[in-house]
C-alpha atoms as a PDB file:
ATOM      1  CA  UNK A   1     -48.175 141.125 -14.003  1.00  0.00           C
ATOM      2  CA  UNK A   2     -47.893 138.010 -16.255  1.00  0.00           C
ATOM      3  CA  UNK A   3     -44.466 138.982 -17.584  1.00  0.00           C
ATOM      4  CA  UNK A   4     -43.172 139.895 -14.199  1.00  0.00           C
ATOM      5  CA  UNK A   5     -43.893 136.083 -12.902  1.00  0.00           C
ATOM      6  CA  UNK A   6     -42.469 134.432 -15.949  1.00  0.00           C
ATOM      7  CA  UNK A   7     -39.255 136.299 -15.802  1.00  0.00           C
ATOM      8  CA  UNK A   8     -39.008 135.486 -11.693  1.00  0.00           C
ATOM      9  CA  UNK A   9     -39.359 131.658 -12.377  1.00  0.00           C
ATOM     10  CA  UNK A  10     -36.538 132.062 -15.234  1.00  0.00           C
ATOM     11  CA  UNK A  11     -34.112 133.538 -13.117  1.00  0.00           C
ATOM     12  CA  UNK A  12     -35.064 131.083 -10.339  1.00  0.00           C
ATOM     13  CA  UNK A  13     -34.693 127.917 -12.890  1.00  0.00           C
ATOM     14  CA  UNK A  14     -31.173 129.266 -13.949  1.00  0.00           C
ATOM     15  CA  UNK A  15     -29.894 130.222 -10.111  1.00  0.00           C
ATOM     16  CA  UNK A  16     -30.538 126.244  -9.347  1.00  0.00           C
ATOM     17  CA  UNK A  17     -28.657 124.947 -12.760  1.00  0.00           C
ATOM     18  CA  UNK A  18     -25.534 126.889 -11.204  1.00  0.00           C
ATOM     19  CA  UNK A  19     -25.615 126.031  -7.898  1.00  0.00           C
ATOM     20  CA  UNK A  20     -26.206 121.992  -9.007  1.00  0.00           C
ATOM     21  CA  UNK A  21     -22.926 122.674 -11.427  1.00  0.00           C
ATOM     22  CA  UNK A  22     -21.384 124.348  -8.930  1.00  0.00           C
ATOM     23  CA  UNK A  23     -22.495 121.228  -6.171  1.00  0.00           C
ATOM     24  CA  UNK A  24     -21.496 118.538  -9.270  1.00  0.00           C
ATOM     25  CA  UNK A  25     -17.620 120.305  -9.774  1.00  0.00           C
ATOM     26  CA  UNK A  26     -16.958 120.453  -5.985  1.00  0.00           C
ATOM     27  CA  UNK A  27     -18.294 116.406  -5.858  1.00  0.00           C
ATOM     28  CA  UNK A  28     -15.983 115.508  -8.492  1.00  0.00           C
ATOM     29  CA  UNK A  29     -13.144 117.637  -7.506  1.00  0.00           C
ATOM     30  CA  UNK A  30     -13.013 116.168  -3.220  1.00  0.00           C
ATOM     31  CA  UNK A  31     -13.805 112.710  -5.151  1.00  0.00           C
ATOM     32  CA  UNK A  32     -10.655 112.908  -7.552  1.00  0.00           C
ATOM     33  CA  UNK A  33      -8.450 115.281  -5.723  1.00  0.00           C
ATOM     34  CA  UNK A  34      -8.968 114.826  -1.583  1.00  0.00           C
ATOM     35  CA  UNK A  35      -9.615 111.286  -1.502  1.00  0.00           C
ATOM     36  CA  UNK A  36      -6.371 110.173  -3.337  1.00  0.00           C
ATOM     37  CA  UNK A  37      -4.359 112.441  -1.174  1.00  0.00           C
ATOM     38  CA  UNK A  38      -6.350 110.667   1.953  1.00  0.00           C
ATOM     39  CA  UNK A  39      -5.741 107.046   0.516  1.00  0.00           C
ATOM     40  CA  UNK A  40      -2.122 107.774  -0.177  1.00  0.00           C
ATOM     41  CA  UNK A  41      -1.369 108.616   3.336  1.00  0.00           C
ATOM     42  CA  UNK A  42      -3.232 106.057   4.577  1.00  0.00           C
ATOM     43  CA  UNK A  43      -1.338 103.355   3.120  1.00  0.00           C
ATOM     44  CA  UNK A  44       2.207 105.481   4.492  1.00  0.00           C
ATOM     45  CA  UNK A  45       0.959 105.113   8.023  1.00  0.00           C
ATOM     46  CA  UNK A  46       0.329 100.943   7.411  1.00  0.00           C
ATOM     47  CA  UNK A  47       3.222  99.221   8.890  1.00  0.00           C
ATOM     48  CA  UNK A  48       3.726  96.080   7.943  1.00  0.00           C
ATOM     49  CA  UNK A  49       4.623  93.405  10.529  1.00  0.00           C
ATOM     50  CA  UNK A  50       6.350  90.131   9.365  1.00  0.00           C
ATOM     51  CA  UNK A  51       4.726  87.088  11.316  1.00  0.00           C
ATOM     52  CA  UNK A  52       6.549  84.075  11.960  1.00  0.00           C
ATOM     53  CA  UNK A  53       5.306  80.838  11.930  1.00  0.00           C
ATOM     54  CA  UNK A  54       5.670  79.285  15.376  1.00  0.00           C
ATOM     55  CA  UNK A  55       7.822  75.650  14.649  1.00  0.00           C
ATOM     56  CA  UNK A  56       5.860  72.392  15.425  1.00  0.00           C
ATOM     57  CA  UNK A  57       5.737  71.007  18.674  1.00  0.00           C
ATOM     58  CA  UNK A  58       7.929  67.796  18.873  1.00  0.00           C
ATOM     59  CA  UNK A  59       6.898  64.371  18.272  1.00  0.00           C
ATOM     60  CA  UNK A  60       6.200  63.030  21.309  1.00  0.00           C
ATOM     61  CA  UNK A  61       7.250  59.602  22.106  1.00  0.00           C
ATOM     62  CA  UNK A  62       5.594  56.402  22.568  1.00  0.00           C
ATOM     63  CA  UNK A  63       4.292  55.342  25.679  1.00  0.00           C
ATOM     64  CA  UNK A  64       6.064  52.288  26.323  1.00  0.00           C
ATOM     65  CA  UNK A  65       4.154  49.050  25.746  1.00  0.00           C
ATOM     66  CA  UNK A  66       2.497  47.248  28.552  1.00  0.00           C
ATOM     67  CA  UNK A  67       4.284  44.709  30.584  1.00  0.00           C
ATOM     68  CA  UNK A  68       3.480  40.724  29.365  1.00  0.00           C
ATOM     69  CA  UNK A  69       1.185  39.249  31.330  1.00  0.00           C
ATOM     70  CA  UNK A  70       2.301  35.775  31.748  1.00  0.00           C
ATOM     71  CA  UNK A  71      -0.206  33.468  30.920  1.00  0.00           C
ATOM     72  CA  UNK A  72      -0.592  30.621  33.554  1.00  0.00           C
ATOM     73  CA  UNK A  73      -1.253  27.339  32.469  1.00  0.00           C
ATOM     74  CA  UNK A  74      -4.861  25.978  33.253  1.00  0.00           C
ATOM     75  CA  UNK A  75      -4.563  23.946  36.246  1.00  0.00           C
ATOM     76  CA  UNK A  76      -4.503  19.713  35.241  1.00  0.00           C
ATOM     77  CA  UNK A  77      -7.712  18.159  36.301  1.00  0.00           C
ATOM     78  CA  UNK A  78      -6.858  14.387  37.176  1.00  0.00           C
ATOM     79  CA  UNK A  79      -9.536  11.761  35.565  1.00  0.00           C
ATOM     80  CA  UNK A  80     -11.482  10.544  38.083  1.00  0.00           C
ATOM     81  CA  UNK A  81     -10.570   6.619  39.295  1.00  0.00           C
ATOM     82  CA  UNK A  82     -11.649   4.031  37.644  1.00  0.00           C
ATOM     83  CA  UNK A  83     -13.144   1.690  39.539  1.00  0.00           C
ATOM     84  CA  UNK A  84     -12.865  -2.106  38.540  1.00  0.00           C
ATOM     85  CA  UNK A  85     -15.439  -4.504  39.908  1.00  0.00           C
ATOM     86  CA  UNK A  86     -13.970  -7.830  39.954  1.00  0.00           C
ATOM     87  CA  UNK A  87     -16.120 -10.282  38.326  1.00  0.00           C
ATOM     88  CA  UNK A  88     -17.192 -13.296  40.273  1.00  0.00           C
ATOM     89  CA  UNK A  89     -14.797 -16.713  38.803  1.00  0.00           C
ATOM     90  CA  UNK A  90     -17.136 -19.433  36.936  1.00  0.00           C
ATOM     91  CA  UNK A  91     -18.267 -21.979  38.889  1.00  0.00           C
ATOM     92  CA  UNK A  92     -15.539 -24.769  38.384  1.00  0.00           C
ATOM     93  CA  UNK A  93     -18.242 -28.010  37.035  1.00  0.00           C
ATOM     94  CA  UNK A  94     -16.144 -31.543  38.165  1.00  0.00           C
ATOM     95  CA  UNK A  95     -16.888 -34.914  35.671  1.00  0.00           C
ATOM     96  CA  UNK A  96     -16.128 -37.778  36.463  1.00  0.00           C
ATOM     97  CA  UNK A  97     -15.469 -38.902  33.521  1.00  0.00           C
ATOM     98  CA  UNK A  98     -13.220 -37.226  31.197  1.00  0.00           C
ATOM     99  CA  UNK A  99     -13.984 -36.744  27.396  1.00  0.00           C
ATOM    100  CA  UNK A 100     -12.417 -38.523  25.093  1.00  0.00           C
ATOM    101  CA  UNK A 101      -9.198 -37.508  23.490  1.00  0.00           C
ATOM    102  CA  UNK A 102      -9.654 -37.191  19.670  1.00  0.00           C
ATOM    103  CA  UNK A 103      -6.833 -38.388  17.968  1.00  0.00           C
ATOM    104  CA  UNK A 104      -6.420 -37.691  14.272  1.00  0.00           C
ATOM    105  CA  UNK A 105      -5.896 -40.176  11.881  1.00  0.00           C
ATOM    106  CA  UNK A 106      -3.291 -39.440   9.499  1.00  0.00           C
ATOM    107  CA  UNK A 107      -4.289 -39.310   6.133  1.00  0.00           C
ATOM    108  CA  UNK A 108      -2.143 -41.321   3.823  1.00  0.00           C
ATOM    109  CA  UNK A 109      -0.745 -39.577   0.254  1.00  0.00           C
ATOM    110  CA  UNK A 110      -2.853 -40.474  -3.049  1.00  0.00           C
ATOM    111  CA  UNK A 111       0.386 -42.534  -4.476  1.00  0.00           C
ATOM    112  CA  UNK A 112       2.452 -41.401  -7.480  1.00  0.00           C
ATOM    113  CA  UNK A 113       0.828 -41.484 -11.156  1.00  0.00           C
ATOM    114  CA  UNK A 114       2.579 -44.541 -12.712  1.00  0.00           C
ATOM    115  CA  UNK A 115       4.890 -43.871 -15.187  1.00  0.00           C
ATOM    116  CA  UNK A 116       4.022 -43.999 -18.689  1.00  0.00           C
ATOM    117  CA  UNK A 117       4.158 -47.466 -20.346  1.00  0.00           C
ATOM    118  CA  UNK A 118       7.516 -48.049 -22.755  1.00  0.00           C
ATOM    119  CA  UNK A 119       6.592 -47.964 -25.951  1.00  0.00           C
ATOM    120  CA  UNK A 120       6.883 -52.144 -27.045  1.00  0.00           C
ATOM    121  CA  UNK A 121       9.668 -52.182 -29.318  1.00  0.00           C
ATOM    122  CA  UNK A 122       9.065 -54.907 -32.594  1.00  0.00           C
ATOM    123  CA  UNK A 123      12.507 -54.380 -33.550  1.00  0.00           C
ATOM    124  CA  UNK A 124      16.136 -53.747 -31.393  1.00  0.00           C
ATOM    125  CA  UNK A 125      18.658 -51.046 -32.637  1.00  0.00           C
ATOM    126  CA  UNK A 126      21.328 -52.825 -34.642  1.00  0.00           C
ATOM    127  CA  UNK A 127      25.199 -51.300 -34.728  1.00  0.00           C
ATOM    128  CA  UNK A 128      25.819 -49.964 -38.392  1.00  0.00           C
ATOM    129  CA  UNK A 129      28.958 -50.989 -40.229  1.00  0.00           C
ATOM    130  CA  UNK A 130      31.455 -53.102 -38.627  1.00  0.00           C
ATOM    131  CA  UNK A 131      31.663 -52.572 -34.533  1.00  0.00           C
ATOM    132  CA  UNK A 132      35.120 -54.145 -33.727  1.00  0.00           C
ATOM    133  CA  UNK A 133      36.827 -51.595 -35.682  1.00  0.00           C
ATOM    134  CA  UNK A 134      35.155 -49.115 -32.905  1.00  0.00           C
ATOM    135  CA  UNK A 135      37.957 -50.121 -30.800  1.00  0.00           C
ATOM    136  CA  UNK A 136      41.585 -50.645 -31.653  1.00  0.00           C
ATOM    137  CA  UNK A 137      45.405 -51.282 -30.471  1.00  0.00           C
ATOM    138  CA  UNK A 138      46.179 -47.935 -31.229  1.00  0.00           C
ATOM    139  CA  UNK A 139      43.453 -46.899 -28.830  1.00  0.00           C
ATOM    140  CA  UNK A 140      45.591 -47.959 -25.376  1.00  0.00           C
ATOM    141  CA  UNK A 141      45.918 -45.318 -23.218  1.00  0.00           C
ATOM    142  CA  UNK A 142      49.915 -44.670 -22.261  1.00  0.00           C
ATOM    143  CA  UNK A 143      49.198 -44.478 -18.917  1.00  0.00           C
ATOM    144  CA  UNK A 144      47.332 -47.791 -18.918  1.00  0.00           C
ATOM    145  CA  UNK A 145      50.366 -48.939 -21.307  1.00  0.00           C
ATOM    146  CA  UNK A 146      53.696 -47.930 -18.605  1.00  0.00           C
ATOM    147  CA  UNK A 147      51.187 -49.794 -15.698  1.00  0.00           C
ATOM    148  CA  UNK A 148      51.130 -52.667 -18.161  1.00  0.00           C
ATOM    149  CA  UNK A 149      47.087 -52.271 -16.795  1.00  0.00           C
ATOM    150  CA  UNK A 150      44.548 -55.034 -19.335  1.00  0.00           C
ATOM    151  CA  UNK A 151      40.841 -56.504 -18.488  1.00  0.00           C
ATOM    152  CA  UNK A 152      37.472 -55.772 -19.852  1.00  0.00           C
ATOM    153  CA  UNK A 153      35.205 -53.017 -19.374  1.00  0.00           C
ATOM    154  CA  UNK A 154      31.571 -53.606 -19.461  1.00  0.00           C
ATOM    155  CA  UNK A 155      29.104 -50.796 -20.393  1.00  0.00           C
ATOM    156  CA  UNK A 156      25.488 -49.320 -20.886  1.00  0.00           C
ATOM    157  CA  UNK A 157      24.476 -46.640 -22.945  1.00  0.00           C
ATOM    158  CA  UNK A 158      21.402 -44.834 -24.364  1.00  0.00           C
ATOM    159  CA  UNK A 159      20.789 -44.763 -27.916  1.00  0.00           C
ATOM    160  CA  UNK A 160      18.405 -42.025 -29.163  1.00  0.00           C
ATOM    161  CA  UNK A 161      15.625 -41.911 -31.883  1.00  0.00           C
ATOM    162  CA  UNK A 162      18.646 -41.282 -34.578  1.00  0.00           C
ATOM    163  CA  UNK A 163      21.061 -44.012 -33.663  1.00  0.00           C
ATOM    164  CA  UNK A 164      23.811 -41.829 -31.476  1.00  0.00           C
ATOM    165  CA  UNK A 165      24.898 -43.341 -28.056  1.00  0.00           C
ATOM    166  CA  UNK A 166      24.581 -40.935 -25.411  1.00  0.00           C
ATOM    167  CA  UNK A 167      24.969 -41.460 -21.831  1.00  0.00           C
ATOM    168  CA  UNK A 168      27.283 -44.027 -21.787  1.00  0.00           C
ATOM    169  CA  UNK A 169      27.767 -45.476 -17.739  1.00  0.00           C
ATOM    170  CA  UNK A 170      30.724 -48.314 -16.904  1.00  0.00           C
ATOM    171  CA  UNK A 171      28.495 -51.119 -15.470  1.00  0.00           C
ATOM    172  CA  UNK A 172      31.808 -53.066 -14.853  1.00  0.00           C
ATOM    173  CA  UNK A 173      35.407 -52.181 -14.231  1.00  0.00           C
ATOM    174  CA  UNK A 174      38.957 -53.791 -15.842  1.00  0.00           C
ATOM    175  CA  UNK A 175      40.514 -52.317 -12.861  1.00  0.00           C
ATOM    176  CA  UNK A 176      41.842 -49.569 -14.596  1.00  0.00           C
ATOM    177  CA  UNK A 177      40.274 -46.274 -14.709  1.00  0.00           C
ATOM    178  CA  UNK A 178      41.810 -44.717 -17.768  1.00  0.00           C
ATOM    179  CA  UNK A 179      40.628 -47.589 -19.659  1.00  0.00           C
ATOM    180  CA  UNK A 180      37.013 -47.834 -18.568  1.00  0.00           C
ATOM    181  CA  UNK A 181      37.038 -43.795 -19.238  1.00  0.00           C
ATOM    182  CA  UNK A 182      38.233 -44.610 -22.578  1.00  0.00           C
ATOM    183  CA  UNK A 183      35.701 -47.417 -23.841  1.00  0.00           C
ATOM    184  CA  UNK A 184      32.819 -45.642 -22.916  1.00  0.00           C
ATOM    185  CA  UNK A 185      34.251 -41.858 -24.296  1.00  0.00           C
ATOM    186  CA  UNK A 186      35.182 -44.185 -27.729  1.00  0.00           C
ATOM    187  CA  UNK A 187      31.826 -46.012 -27.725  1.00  0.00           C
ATOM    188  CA  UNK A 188      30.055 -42.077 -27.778  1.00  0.00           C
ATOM    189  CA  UNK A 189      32.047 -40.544 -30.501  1.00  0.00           C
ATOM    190  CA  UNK A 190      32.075 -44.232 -32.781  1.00  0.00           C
ATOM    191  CA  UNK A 191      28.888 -45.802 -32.004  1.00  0.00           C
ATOM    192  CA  UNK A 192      26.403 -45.791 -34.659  1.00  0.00           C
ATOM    193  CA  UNK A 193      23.217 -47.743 -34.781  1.00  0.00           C
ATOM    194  CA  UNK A 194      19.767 -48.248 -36.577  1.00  0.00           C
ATOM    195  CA  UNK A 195      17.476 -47.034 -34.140  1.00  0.00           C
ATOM    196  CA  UNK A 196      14.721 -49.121 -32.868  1.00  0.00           C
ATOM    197  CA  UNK A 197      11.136 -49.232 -33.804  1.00  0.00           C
ATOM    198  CA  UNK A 198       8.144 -49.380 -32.241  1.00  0.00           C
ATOM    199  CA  UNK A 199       5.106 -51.180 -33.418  1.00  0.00           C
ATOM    200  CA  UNK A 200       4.711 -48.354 -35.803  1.00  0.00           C
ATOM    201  CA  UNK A 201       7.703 -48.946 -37.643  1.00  0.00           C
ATOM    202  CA  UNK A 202       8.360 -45.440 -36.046  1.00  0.00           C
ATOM    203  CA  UNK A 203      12.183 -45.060 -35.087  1.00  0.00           C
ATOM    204  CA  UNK A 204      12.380 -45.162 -30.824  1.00  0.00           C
ATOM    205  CA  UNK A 205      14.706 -44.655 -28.103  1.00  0.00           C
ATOM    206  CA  UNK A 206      16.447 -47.388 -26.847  1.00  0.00           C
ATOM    207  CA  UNK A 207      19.248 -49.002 -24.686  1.00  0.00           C
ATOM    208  CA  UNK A 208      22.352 -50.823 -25.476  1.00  0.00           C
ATOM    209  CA  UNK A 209      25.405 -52.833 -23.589  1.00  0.00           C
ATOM    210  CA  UNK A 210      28.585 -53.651 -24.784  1.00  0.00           C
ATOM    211  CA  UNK A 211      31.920 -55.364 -23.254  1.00  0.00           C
ATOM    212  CA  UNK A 212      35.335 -54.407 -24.495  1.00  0.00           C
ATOM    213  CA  UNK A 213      38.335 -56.503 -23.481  1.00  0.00           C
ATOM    214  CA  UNK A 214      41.679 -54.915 -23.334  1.00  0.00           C
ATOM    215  CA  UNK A 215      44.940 -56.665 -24.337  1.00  0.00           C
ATOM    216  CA  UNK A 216      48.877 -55.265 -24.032  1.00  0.00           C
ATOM    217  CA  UNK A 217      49.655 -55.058 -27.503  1.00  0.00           C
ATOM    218  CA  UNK A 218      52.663 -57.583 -28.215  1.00  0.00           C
END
């Protein structure tokens, strides 16, 4: 009875191993096999549709800009009036008497500054060497000669601190001009004299006169 069990249950045990082999070949078979041959003509009856891309709308344009609105001017407000209030005229006050007129009295000038004193002189200026030989013959002018023209010519002249003659002036005419021009032009170029001195002994300015007679040489 024992044996008869345990050789049931082996028989049983090895019936299910086939039919799960069995079960496992079929599963492996539809999974390689079938399903390829499904998926392949699935992807025969895809058709493929080419979809084109619809083009952008076009720009649309601007709206046009709004008309100007023309500013008006604020409207001018006129200042008010001014009103002037005349002012009442200042009582007009009569005298008799009128006031006196003041006269200025012109103020006189503070008078010049005297001049300086001239130095006192102790001793006159003296010609040097031998003053008729200043003047000679041979001096004449021509044209003084041809108007046969002769008188004397008196002078005055300026001798400085070192004995020249300098600003020599005709103080009286011979009647001819030529030869009081030519005394006093000879009396600045010859003239020599020892200056004068003060009271000092110091050498001075001075002044001098002098008289030269003209003569038609014979």
């Amino acid at each position: 009875m024992a044996y008869a069990d345990h050789s049931q249950s082996s028989s049983r045990t090895v019936s299910i191993i086939i039919v799960a082999l069995i079960h496992a070949v079929l599963g492996y078979a539809f999974v390689t096999g079938l399903g390829m041959k499904y998926v392949k003509k699935a992807a025969e009856q895809l058709n493929v549709v080419d979809v084109k891309e619809e083009p952008p709308p076009p720009d649309e344009e601007p709206p046009p800009p709004p008309p100007e609105k023309q500013i008006e001017p604020p409207p001018v407000v006129a200042p008010p009036p001014i009103v002037q209030t005349p002012s009442p005229a200042p009582p007009i006050q009569t005298v008799r008497t009128p006031p006196p007129v003041y006269v200025p009295t012109p103020v006189a000038a503070p008078p010049p500054p005297p001049p300086p004193a001239a130095p006192v002189i102790s001793k006159a200026a003296g010609p040097r060497g031998d003053a008729s030989r200043w003047f000679s013959s041979d001096d004449y002018p021509a044209s003084a000669l041809r108007a046969e023209a002769q008188g004397t010519t008196g002078m005055a002249f300026d001798i400085d601190a070192g004995g020249r003659v300098t600003n020599c002036r005709v103080t009286q005419s011979s009647g001819n001009a030529d030869l009081d021009d030519t005394a006093c032009r000879l009396m600045m170029r010859r003239g020599r004299f020892s200056p004068a001195l003060d009271q000092g002994g110091s050498p001075i300015a001075s002044t001098g006169t002098r008289r030269v007679t003209w003569r038609l040489p014979q």
